[in-house]
PDB file of N, CA and C in Angstrom:
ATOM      1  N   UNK A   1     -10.081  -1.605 -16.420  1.00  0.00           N
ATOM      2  CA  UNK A   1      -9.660  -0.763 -15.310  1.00  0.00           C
ATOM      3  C   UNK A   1      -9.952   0.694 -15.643  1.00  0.00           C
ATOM      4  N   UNK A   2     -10.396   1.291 -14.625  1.00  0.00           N
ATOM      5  CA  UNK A   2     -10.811   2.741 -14.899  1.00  0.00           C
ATOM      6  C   UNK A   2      -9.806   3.555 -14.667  1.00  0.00           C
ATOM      7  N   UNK A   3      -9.470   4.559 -15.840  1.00  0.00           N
ATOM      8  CA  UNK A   3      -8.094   5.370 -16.068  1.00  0.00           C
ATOM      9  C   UNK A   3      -7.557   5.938 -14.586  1.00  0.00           C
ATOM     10  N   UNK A   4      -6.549   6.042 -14.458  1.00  0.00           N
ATOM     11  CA  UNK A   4      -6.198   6.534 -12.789  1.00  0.00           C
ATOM     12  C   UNK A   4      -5.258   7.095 -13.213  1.00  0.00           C
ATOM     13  N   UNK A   5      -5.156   8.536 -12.741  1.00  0.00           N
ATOM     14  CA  UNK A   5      -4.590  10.167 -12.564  1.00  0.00           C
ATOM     15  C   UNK A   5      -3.148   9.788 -12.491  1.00  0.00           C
ATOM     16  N   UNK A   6      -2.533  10.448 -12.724  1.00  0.00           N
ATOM     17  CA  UNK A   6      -0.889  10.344 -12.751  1.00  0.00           C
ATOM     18  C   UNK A   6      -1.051  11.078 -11.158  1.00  0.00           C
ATOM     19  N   UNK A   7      -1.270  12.156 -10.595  1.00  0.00           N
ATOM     20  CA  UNK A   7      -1.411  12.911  -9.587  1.00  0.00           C
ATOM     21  C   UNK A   7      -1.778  11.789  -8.512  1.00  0.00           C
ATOM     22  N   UNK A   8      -2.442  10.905  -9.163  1.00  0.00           N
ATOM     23  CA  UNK A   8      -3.324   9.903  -7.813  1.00  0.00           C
ATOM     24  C   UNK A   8      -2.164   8.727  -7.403  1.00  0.00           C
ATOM     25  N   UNK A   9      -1.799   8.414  -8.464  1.00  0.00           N
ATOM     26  CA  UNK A   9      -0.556   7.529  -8.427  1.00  0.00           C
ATOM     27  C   UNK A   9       1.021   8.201  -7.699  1.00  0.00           C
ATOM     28  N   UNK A  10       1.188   9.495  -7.670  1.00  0.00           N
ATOM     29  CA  UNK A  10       2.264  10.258  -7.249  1.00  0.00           C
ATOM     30  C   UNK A  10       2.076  10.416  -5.844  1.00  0.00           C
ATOM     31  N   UNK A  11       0.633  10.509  -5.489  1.00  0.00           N
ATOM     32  CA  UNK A  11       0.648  10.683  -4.141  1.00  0.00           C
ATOM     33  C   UNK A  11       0.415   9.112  -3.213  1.00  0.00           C
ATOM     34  N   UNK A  12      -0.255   8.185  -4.170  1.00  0.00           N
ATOM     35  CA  UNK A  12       0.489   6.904  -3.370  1.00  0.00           C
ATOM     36  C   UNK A  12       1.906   6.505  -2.893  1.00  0.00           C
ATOM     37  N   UNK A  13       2.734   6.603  -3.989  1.00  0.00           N
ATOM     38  CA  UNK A  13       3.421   6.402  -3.799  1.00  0.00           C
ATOM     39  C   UNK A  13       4.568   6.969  -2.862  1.00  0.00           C
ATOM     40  N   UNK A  14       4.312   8.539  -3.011  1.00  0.00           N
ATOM     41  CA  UNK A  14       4.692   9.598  -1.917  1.00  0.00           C
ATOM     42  C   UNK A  14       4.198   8.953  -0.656  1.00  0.00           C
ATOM     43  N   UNK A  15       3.020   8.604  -0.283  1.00  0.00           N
ATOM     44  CA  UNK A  15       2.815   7.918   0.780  1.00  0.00           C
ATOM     45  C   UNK A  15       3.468   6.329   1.704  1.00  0.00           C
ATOM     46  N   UNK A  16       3.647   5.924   0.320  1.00  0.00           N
ATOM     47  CA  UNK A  16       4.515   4.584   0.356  1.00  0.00           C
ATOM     48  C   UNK A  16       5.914   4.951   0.991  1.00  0.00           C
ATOM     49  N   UNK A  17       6.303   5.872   0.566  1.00  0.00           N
ATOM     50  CA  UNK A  17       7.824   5.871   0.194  1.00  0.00           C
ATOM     51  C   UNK A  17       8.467   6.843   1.559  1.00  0.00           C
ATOM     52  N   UNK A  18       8.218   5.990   2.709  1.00  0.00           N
ATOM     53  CA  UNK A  18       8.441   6.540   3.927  1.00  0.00           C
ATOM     54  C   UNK A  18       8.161   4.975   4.905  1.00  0.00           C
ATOM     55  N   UNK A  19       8.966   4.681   5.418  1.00  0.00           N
ATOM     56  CA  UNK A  19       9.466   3.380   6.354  1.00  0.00           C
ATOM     57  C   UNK A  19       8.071   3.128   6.927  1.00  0.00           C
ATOM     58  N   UNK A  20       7.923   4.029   8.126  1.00  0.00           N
ATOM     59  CA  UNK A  20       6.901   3.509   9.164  1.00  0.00           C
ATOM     60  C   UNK A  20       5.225   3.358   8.250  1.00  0.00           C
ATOM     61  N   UNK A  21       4.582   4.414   7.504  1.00  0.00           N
ATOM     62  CA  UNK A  21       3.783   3.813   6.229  1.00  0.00           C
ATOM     63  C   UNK A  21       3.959   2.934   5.711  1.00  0.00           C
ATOM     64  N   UNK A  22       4.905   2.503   5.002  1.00  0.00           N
ATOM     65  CA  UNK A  22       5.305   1.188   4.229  1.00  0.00           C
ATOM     66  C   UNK A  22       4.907   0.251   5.063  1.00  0.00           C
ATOM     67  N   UNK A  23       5.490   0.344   6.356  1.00  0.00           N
ATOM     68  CA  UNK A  23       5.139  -0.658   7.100  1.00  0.00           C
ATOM     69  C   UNK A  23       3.693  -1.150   7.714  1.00  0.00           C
ATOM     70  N   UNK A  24       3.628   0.016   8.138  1.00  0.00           N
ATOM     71  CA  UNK A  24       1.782  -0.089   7.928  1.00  0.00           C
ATOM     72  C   UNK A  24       0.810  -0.256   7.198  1.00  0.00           C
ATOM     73  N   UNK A  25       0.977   0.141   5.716  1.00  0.00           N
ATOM     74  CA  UNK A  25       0.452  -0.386   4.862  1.00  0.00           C
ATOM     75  C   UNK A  25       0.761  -2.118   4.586  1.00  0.00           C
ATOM     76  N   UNK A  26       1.860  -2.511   4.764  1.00  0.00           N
ATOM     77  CA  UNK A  26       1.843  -4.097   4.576  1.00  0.00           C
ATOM     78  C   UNK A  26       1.246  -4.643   5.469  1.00  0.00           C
ATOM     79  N   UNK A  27       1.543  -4.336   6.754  1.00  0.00           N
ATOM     80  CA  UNK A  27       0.925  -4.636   7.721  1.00  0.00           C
ATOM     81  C   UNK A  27      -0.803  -4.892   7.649  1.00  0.00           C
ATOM     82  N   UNK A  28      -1.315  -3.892   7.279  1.00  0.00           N
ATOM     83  CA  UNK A  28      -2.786  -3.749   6.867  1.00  0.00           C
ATOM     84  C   UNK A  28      -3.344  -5.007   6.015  1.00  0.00           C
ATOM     85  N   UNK A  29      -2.336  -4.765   4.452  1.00  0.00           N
ATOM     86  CA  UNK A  29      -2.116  -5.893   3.564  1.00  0.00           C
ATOM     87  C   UNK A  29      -2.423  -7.444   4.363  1.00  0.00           C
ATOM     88  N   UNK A  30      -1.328  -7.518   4.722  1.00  0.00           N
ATOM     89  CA  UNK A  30      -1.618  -9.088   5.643  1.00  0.00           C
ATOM     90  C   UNK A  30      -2.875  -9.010   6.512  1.00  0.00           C
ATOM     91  N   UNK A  31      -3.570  -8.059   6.882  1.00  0.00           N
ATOM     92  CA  UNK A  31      -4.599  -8.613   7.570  1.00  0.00           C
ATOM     93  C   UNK A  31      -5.685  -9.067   7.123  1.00  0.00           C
ATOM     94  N   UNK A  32      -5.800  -8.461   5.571  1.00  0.00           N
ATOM     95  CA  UNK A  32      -6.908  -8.614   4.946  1.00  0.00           C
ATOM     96  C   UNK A  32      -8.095  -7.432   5.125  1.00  0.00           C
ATOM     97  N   UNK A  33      -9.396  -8.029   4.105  1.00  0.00           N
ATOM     98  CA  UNK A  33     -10.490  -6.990   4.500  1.00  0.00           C
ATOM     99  C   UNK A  33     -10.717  -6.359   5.817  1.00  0.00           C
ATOM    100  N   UNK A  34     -10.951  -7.346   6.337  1.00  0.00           N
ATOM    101  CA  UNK A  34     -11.319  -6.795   8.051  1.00  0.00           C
ATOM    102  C   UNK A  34     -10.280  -5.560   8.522  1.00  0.00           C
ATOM    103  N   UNK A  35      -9.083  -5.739   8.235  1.00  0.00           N
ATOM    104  CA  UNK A  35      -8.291  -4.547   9.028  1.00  0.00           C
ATOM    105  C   UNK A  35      -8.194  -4.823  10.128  1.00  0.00           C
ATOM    106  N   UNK A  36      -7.333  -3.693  11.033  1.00  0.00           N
ATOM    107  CA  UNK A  36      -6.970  -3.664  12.227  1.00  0.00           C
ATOM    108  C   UNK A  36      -7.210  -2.900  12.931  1.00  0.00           C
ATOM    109  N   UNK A  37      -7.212  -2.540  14.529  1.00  0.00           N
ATOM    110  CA  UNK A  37      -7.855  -1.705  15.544  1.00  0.00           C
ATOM    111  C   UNK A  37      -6.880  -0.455  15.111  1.00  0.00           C
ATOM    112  N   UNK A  38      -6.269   0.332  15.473  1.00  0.00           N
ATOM    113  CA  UNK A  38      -5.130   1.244  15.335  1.00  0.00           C
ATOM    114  C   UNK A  38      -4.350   1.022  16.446  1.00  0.00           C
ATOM    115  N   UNK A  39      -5.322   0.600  17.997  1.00  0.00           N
ATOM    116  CA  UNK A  39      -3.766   0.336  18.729  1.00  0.00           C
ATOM    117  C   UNK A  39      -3.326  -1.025  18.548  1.00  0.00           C
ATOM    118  N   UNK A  40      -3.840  -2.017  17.805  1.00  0.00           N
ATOM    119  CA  UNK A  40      -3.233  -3.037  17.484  1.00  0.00           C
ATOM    120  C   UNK A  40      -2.089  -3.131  16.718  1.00  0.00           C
ATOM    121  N   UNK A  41      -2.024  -1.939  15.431  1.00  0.00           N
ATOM    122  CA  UNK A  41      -1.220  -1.491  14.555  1.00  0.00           C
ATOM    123  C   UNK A  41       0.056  -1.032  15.006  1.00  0.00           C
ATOM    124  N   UNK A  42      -0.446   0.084  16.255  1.00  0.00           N
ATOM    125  CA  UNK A  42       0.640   0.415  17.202  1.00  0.00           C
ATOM    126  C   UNK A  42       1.685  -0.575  18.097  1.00  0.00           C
ATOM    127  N   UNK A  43       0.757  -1.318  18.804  1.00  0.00           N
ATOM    128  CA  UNK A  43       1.630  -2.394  19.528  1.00  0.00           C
ATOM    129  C   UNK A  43       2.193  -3.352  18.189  1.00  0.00           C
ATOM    130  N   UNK A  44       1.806  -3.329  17.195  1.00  0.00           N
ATOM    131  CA  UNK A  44       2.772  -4.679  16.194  1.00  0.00           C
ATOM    132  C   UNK A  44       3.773  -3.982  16.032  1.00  0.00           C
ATOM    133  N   UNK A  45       3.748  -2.441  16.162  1.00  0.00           N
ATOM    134  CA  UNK A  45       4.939  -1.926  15.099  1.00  0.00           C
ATOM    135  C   UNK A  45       5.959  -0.701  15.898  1.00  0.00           C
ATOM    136  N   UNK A  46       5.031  -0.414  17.185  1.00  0.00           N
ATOM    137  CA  UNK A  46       6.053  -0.055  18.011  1.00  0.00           C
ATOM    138  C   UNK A  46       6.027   0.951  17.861  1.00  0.00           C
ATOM    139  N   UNK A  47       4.828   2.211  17.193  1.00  0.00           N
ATOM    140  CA  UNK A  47       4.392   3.455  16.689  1.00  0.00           C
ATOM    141  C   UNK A  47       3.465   4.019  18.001  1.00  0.00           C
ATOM    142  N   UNK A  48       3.800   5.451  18.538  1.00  0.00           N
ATOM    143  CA  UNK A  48       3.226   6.226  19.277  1.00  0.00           C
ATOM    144  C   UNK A  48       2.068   6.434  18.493  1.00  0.00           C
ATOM    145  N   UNK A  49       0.676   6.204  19.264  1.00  0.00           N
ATOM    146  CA  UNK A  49      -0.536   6.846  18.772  1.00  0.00           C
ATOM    147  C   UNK A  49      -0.593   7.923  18.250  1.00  0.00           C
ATOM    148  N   UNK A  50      -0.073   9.221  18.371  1.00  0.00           N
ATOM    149  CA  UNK A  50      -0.146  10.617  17.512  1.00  0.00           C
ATOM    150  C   UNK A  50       0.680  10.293  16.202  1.00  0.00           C
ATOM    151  N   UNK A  51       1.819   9.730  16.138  1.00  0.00           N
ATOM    152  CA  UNK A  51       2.924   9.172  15.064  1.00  0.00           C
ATOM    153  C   UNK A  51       1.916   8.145  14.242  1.00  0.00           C
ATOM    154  N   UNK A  52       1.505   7.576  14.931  1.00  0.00           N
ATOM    155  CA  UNK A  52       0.760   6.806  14.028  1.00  0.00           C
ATOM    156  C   UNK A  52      -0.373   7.321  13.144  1.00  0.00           C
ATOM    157  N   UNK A  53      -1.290   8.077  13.691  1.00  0.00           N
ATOM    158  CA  UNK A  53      -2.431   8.664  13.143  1.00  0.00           C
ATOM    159  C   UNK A  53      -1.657  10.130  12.350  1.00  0.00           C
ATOM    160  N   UNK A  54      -0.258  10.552  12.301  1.00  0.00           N
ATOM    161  CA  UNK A  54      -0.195  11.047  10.947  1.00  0.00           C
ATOM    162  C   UNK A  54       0.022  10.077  10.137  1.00  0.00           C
ATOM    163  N   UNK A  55       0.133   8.730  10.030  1.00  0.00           N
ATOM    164  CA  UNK A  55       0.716   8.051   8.955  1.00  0.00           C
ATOM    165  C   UNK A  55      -0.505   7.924   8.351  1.00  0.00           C
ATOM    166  N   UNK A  56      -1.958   6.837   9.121  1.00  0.00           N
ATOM    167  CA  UNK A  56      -2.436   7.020   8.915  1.00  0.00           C
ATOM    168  C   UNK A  56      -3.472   7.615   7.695  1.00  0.00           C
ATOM    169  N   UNK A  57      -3.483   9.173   8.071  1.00  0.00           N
ATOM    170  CA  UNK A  57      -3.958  10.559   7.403  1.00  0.00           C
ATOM    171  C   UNK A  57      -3.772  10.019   5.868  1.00  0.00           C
ATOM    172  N   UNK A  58      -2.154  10.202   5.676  1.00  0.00           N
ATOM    173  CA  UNK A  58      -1.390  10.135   4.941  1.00  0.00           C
ATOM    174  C   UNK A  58      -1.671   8.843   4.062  1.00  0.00           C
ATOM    175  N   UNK A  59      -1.674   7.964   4.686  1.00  0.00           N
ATOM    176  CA  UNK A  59      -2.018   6.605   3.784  1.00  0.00           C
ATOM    177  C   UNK A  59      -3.459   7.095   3.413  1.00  0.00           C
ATOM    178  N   UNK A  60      -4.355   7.396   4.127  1.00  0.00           N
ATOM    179  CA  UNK A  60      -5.587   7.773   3.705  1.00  0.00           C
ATOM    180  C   UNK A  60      -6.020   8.890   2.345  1.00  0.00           C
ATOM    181  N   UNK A  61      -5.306   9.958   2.769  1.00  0.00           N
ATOM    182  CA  UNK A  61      -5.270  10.688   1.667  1.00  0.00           C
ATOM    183  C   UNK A  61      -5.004  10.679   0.546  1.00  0.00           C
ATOM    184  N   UNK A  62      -4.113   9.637   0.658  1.00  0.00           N
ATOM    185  CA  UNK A  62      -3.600   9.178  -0.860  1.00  0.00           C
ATOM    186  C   UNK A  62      -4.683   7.907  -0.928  1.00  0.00           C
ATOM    187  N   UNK A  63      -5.589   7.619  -0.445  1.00  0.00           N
ATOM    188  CA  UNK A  63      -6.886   6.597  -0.971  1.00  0.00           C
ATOM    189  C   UNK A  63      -6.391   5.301  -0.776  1.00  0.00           C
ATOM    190  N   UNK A  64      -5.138   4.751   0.408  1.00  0.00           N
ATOM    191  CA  UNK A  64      -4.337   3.960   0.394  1.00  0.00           C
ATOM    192  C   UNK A  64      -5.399   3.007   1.546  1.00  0.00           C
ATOM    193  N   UNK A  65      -5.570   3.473   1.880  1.00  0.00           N
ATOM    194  CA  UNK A  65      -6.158   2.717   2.952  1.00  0.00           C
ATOM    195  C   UNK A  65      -7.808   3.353   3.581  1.00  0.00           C
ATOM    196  N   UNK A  66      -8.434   2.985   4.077  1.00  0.00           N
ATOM    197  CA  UNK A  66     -10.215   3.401   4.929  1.00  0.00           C
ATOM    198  C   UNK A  66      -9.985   3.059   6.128  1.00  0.00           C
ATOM    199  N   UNK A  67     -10.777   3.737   6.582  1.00  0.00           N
ATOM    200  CA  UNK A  67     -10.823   3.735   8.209  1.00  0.00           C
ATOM    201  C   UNK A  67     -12.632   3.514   8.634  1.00  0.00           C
ATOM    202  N   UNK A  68     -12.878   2.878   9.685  1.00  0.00           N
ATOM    203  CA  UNK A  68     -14.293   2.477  10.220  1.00  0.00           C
ATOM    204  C   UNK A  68     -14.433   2.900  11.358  1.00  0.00           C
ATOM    205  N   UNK A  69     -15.484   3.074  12.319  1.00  0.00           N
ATOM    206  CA  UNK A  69     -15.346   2.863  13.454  1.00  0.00           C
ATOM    207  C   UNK A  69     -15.820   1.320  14.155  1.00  0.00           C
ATOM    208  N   UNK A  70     -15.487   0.889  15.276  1.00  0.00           N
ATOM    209  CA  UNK A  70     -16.105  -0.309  15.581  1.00  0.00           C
ATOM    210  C   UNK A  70     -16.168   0.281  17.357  1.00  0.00           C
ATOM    211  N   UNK A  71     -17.520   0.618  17.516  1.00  0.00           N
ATOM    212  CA  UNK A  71     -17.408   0.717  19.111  1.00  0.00           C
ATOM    213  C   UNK A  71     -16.371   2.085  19.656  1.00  0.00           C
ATOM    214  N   UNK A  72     -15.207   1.864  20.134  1.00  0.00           N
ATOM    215  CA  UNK A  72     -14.389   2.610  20.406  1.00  0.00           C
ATOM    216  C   UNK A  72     -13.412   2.867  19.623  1.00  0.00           C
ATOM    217  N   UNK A  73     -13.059   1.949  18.845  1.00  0.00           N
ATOM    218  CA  UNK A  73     -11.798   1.634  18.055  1.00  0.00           C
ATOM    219  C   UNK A  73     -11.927   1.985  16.539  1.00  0.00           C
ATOM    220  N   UNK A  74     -10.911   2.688  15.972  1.00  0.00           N
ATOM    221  CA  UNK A  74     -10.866   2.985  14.559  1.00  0.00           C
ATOM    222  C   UNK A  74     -10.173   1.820  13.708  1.00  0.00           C
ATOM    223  N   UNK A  75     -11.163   0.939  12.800  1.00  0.00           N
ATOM    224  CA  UNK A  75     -10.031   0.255  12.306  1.00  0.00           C
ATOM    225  C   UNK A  75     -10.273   0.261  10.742  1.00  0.00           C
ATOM    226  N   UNK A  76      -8.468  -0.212  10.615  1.00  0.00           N
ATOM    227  CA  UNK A  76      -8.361   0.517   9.256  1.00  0.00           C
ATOM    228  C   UNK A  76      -7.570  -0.647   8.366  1.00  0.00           C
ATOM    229  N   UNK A  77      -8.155  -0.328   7.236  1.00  0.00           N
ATOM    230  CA  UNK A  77      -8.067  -1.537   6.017  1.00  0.00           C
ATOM    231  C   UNK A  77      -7.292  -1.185   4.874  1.00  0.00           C
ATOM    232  N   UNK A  78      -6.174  -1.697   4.604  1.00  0.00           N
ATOM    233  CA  UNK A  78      -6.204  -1.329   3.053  1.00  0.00           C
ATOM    234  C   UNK A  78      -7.353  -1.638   1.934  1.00  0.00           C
ATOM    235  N   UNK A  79      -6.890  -0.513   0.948  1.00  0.00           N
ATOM    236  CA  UNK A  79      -8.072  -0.999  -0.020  1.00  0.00           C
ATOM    237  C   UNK A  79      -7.418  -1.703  -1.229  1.00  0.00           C
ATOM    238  N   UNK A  80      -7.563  -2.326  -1.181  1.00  0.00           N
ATOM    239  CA  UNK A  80      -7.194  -3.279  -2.377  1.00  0.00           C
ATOM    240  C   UNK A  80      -7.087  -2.908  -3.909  1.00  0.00           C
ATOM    241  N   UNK A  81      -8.480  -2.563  -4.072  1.00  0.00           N
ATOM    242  CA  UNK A  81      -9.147  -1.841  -5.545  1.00  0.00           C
ATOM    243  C   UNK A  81      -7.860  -0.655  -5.393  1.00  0.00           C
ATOM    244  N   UNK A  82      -8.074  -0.175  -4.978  1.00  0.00           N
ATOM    245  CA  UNK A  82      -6.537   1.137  -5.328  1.00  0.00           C
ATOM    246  C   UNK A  82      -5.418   0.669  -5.127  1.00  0.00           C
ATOM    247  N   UNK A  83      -4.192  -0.539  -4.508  1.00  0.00           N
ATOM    248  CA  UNK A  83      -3.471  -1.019  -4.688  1.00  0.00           C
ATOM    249  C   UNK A  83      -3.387  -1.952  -6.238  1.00  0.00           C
ATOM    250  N   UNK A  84      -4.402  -2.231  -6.357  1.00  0.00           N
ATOM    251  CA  UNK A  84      -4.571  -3.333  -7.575  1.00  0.00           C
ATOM    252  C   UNK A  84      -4.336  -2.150  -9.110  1.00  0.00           C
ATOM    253  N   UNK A  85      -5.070  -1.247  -8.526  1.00  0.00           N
ATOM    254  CA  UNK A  85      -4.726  -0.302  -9.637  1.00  0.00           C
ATOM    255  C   UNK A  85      -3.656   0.738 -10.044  1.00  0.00           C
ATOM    256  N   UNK A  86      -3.475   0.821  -8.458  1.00  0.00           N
ATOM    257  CA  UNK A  86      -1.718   1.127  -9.280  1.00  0.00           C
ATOM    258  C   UNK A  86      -0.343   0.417  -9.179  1.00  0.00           C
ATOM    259  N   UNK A  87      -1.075  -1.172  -9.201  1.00  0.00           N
ATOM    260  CA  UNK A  87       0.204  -1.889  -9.664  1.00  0.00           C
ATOM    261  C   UNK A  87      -0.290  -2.018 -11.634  1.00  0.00           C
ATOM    262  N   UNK A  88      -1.273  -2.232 -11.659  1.00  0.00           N
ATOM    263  CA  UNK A  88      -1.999  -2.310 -13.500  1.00  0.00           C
ATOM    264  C   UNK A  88      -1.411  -1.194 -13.790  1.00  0.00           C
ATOM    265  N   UNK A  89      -1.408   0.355 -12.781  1.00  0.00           N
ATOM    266  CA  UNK A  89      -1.077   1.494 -13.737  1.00  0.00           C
ATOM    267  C   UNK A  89       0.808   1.274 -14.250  1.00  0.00           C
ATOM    268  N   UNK A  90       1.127   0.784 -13.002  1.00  0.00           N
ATOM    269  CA  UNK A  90       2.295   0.743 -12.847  1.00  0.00           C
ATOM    270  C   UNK A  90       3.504  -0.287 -14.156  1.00  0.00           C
ATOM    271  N   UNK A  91       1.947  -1.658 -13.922  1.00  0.00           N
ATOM    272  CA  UNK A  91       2.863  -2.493 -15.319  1.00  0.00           C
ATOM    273  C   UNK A  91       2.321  -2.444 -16.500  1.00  0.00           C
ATOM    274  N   UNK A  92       1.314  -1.354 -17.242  1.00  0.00           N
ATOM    275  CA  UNK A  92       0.217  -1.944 -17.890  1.00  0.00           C
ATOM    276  C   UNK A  92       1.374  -1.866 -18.956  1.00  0.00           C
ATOM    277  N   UNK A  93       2.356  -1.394 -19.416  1.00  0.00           N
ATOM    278  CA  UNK A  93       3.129  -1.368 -20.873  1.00  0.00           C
ATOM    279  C   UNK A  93       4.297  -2.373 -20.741  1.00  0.00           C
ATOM    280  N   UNK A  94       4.286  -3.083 -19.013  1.00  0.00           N
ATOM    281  CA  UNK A  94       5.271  -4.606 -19.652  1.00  0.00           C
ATOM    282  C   UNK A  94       5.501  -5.006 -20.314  1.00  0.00           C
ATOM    283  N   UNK A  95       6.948  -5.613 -20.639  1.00  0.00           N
ATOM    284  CA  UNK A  95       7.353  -6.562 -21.275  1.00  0.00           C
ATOM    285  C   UNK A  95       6.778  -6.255 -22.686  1.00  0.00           C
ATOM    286  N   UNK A  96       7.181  -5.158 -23.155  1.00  0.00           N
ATOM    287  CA  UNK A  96       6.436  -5.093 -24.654  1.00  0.00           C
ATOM    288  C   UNK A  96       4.984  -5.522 -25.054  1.00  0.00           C
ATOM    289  N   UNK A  97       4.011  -4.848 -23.969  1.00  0.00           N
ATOM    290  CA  UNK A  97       2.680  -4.985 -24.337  1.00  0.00           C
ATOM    291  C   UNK A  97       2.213  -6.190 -23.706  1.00  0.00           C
ATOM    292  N   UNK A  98       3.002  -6.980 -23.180  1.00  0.00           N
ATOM    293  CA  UNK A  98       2.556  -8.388 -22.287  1.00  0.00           C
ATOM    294  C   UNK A  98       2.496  -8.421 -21.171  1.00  0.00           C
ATOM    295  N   UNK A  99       1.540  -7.824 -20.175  1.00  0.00           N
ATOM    296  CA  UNK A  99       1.727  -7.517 -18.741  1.00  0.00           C
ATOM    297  C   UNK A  99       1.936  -8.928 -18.109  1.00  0.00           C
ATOM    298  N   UNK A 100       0.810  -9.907 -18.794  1.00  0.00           N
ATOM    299  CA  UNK A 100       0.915 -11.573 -17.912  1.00  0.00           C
ATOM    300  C   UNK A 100       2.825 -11.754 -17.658  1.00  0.00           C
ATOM    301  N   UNK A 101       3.402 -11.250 -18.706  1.00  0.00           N
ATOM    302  CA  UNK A 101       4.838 -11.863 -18.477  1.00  0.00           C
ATOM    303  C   UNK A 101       5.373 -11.378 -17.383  1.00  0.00           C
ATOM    304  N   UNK A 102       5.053 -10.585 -16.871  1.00  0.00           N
ATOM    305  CA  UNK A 102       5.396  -9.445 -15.480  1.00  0.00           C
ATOM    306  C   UNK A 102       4.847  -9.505 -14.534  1.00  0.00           C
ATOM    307  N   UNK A 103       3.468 -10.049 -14.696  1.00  0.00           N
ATOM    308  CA  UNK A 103       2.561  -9.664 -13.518  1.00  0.00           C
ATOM    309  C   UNK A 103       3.345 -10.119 -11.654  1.00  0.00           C
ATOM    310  N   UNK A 104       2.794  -9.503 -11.259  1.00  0.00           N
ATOM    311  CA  UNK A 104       3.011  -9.761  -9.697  1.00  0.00           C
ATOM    312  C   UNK A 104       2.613 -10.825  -9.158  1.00  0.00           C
ATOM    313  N   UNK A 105       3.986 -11.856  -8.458  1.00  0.00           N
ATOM    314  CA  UNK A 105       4.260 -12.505  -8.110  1.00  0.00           C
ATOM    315  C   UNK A 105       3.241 -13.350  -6.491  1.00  0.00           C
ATOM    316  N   UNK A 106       2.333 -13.881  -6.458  1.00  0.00           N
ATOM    317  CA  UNK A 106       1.666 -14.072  -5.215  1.00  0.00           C
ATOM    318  C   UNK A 106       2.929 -14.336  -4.761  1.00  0.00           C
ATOM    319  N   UNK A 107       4.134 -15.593  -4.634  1.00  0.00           N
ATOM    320  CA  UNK A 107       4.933 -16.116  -3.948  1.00  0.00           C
ATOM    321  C   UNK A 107       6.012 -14.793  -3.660  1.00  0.00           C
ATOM    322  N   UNK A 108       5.689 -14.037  -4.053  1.00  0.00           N
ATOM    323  CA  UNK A 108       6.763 -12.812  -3.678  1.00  0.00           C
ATOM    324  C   UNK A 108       8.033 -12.949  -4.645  1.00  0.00           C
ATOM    325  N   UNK A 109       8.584 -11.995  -5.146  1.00  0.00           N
ATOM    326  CA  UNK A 109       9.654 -11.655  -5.847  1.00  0.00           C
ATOM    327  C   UNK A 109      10.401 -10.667  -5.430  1.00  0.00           C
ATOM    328  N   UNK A 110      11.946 -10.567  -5.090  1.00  0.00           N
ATOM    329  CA  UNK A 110      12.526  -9.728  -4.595  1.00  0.00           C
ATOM    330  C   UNK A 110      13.753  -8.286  -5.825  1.00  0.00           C
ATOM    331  N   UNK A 111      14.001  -7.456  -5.231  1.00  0.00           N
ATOM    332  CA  UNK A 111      14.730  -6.458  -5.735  1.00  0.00           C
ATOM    333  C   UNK A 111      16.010  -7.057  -5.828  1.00  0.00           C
ATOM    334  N   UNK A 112      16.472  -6.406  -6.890  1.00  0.00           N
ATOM    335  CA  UNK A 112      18.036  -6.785  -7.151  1.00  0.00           C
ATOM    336  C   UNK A 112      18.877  -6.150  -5.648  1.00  0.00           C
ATOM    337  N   UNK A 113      19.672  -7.177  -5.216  1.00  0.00           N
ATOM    338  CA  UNK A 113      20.462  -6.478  -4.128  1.00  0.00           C
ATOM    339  C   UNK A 113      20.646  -5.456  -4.151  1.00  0.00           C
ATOM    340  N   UNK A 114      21.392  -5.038  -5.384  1.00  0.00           N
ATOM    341  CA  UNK A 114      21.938  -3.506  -5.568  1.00  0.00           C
ATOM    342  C   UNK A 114      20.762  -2.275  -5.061  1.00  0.00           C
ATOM    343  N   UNK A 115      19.658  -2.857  -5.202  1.00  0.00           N
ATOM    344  CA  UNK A 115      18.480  -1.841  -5.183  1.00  0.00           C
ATOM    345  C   UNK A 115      18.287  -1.413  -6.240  1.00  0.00           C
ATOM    346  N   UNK A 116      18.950  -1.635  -7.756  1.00  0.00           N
ATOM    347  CA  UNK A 116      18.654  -1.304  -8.772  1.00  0.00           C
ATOM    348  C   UNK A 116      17.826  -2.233  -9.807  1.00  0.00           C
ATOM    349  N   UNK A 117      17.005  -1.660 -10.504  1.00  0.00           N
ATOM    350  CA  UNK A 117      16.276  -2.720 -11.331  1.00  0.00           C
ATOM    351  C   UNK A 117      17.398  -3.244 -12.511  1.00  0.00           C
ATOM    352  N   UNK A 118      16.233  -4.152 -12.524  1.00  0.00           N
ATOM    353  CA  UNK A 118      17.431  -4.723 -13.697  1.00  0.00           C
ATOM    354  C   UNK A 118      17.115  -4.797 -15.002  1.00  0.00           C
ATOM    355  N   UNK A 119      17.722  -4.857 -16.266  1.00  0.00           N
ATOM    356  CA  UNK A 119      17.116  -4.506 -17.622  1.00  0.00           C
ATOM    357  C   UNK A 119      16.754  -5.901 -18.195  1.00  0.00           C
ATOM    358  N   UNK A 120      16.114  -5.999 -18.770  1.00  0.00           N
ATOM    359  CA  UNK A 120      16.066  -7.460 -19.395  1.00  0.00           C
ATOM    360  C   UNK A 120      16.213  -7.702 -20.890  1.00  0.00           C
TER     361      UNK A 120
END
């Protein structure tokens, strides 16, 4: 994996760490490569077109997501390669040097109720 910026990782996550993004970014997630129109994004999630295209920006800027054109329609993809890399940046010192013991869950794994992590 090619070294990735503490700065690059701060502003993902700054991007993440706001409801209607979050949501759009998963959203994206589940669609896969192809992506989605933007007013498709809108009608799933119930986001005004101007509201939406700052999120958008924002997911973009932080390298969270690409945008295409198709015809009339802007559609927009997460990128994977930069999610993938700052979950590696995120676990690479797991579990005492053993990331496999940590790695991310395809079947999904949830947060401690509390919202707090937990120590192991």
């Amino acid at each position: 994996m090619e070294e990735i910026e503490k700065v690059t990782i701060i502003q993902a996550l700054g991007a993440l760490a706001q409801d209607n993004r979050l949501d759009v970014y998963r959203l994206l997630v589940r669609a896969g490569p192809a992506g989605l129109p933007a007013g498709q994004v809108a009608s799933a999630l119930g986001l005004a077109p101007n509201t939406l295209s700052f999120h958008f920006d924002r997911l973009r800027q932080a390298g969270l997501v690409s945008v295409r054109r198709d015809g009339r329609s802007l559609i927009y993809a997460a990128r994977f390669d930069v999610m993938n890399d700052l979950l590696s940046y995120l676990t690479e010192n797991c579990c005492g040097g053993k990331p496999e013991l940590c790695a991310p869950n395809a079947a999904g794994t949830s947060l401690p109720a509390t919202g707090e992590a937990g120590v192991g």
